[in-house]
Protein backbone atom coordinates (compact mmCIF):
# COMPACT_ATOMS: atom_id res chain seq x y z
CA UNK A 1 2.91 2.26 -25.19
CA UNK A 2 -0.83 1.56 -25.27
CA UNK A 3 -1.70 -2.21 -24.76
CA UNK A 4 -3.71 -4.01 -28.00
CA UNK A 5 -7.28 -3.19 -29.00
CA UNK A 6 -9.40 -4.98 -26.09
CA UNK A 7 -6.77 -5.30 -23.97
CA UNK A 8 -5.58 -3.79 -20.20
CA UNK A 9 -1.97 -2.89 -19.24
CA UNK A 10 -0.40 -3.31 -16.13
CA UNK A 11 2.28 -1.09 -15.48
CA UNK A 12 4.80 -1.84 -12.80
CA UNK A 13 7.55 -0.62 -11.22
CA UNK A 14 9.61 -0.46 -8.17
CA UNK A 15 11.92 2.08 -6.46
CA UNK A 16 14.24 1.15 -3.85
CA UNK A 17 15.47 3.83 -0.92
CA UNK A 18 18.75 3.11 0.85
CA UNK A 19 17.35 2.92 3.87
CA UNK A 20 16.24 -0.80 2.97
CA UNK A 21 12.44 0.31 2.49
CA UNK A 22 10.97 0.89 -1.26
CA UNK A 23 7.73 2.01 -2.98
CA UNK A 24 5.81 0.04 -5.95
CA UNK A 25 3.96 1.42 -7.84
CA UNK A 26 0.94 0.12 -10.50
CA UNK A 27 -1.28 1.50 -13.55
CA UNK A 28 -3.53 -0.06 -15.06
CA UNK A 29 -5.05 1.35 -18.70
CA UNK A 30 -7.23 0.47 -21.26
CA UNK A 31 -6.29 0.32 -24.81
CA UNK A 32 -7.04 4.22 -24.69
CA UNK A 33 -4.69 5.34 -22.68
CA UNK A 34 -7.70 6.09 -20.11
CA UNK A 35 -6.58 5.07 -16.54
CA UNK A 36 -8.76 2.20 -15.22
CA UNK A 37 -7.18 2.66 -11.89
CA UNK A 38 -3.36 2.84 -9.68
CA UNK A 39 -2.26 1.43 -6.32
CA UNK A 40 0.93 2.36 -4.55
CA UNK A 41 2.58 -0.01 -1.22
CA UNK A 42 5.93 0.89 0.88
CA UNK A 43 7.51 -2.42 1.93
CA UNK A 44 10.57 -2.87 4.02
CA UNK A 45 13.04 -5.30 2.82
CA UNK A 46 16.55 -5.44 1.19
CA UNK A 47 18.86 -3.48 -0.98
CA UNK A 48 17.74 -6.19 -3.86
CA UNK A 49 16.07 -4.33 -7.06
CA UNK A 50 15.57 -7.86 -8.48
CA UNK A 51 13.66 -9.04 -5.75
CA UNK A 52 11.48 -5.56 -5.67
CA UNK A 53 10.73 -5.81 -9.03
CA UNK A 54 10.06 -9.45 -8.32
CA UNK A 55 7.55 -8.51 -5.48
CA UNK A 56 5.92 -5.74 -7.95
CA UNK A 57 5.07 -8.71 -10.42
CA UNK A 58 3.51 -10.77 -7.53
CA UNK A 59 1.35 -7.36 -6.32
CA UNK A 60 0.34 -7.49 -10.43
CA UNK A 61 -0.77 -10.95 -10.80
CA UNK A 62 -2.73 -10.67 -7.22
CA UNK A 63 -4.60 -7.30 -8.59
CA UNK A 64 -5.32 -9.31 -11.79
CA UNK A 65 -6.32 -12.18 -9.92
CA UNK A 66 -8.63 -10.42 -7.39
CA UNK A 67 -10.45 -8.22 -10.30
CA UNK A 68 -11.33 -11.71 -12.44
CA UNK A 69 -9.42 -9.89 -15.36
CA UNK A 70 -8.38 -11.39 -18.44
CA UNK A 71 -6.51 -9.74 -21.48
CA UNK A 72 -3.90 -8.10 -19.53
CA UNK A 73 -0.38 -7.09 -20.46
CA UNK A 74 2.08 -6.48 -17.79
CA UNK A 75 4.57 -4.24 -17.80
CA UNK A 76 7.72 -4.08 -16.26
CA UNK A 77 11.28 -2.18 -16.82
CA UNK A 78 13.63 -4.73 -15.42
């Protein structure tokens, strides 16, 4: 769904491989749908989807942080 008028969204989410290594991946959009731009990492760490999700929240807030944004919904599905 489309974040509120004025707003950004953060979409997050985290897949894990069983080789111990996974991939997060972000979106972020205006309240048009418009992509206002997407970053992808590969970490190596453990079996634990909490902790990737976790991690993918972290990698959010830092984005957030580092772009001096404000009005931002994050999204994640765990």
């Amino acid at each position: 769904s489309l974040p509120p008028r004025n707003f950004l969204k953060l979409n997050v989410d985290a897949h894990l491989k069983d080789d111990g290594r996974w991939g997060l991946g972000l979106i972020l959009r205006r309240d048009d749908g418009r992509c206002v731009g997407a970053a992808m990492k590969v970490y190596n760490g453990s079996n634990d989807v909490g902790m990737a999700e976790v991690m993918g929240l972290r990698e959010a807030l830092t984005l957030i942080e580092s772009m001096n944004l404000t009005r931002v919904v994050i999204e994640l599905d765990a």
